[in-house]
C-alpha atoms as a PDB file:
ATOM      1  CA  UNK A   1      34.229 -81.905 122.628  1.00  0.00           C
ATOM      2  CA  UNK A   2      35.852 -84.664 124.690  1.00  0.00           C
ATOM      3  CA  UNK A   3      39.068 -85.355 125.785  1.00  0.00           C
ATOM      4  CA  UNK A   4      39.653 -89.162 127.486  1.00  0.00           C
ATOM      5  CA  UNK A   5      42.668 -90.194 129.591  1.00  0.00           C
ATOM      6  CA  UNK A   6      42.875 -93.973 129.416  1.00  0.00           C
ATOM      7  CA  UNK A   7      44.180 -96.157 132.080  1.00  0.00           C
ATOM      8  CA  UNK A   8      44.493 -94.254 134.838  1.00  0.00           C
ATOM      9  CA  UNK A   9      44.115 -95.154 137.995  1.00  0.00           C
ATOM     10  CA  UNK A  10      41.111 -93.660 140.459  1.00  0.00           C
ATOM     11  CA  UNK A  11      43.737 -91.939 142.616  1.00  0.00           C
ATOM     12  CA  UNK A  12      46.037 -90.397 140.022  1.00  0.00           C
ATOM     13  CA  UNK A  13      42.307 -89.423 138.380  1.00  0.00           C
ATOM     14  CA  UNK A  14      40.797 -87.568 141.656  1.00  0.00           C
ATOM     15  CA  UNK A  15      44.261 -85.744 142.073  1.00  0.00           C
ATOM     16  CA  UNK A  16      43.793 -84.248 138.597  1.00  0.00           C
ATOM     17  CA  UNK A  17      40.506 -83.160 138.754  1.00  0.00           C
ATOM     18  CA  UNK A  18      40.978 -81.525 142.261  1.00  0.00           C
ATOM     19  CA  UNK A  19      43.800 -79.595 140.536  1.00  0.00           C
ATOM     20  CA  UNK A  20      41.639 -78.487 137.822  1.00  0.00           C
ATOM     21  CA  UNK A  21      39.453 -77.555 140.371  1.00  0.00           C
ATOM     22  CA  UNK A  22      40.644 -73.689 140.813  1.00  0.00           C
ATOM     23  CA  UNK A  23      40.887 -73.260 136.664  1.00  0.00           C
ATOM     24  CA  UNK A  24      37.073 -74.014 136.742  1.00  0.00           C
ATOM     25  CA  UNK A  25      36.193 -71.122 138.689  1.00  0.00           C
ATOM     26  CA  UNK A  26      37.424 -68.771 136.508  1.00  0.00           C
ATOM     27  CA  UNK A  27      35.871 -70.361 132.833  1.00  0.00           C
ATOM     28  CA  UNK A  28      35.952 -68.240 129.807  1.00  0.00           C
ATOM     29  CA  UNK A  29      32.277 -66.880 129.819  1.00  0.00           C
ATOM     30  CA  UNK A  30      30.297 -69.467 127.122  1.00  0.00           C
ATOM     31  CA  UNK A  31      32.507 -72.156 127.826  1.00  0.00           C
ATOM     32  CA  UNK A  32      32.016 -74.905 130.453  1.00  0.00           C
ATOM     33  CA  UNK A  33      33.758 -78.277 131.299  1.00  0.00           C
ATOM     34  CA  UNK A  34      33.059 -81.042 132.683  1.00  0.00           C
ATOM     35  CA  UNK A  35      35.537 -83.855 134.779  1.00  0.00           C
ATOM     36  CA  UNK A  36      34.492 -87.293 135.809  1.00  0.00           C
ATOM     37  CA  UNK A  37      35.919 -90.554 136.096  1.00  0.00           C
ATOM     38  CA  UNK A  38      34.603 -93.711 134.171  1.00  0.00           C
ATOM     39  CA  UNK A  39      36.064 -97.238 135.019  1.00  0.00           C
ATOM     40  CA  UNK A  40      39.904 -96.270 133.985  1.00  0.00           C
ATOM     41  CA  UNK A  41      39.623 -93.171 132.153  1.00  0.00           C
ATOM     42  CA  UNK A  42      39.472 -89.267 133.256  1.00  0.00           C
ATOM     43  CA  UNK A  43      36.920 -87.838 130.847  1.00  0.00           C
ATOM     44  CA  UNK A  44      37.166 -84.115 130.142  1.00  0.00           C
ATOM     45  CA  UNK A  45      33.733 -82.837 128.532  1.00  0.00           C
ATOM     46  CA  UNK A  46      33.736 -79.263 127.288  1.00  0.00           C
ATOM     47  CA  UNK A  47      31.213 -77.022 125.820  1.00  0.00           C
ATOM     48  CA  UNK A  48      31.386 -73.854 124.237  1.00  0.00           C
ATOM     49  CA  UNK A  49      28.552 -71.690 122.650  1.00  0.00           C
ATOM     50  CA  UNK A  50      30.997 -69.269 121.527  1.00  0.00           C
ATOM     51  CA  UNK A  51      33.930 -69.595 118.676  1.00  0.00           C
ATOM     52  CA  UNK A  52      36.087 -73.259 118.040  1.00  0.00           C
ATOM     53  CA  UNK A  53      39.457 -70.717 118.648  1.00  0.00           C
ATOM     54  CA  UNK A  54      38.459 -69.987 122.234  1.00  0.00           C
ATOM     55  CA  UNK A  55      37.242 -73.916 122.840  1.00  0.00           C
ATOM     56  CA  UNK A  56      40.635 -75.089 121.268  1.00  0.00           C
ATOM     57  CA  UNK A  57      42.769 -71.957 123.552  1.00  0.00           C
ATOM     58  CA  UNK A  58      40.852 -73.814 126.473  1.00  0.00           C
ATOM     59  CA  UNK A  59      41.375 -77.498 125.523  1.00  0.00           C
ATOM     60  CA  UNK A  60      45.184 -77.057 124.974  1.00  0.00           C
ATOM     61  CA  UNK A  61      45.442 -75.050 128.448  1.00  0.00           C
ATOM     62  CA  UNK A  62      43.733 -78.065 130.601  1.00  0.00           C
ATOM     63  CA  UNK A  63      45.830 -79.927 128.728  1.00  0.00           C
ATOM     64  CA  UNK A  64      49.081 -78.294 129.758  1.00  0.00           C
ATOM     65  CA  UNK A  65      47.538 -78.512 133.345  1.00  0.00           C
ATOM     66  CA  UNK A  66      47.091 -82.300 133.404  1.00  0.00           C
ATOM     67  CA  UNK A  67      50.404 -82.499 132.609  1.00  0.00           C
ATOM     68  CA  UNK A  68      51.790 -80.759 135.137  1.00  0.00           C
ATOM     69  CA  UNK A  69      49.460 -82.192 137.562  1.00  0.00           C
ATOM     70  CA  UNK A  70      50.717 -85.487 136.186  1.00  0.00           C
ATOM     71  CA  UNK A  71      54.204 -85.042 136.503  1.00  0.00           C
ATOM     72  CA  UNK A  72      53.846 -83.685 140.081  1.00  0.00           C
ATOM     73  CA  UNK A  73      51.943 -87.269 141.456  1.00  0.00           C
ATOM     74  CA  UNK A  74      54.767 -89.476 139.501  1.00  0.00           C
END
């Protein structure tokens, strides 16, 4: 599954990924995700090889922490 931020700029886009950075340590066992920047856009690739409820928990929690992160750099 991916999840793309448009228009965002390189600098807003490093700050979120370093504060995803802790969350990533601590992944739901099966699931994985991947952060990297392309031209404008903060591209969030995850993975799961277990159940769609556990990817979807996951996706709406980094979610939540983008937006916080967000909020924080405005």
């Amino acid at each position: 599954m991916q999840v793309v931020l448009n228009n965002i700029s390189k600098e807003k886009a490093e700050t979120v990924k370093k504060a995803l950075e802790p969350d990533n340590v601590d992944f739901p066992e099966g699931l994985s995700l991947y952060v990297e920047n392309v031209d404008n856009k903060l591209v969030f690739n995850f993975e799961s090889k277990k159940n769609m409820k556990q990817l979807i928990g996951t996706v709406d929690e980094v979610i939540e922490h983008v937006q916080v992160a967000l909020k924080v750099i405005e």
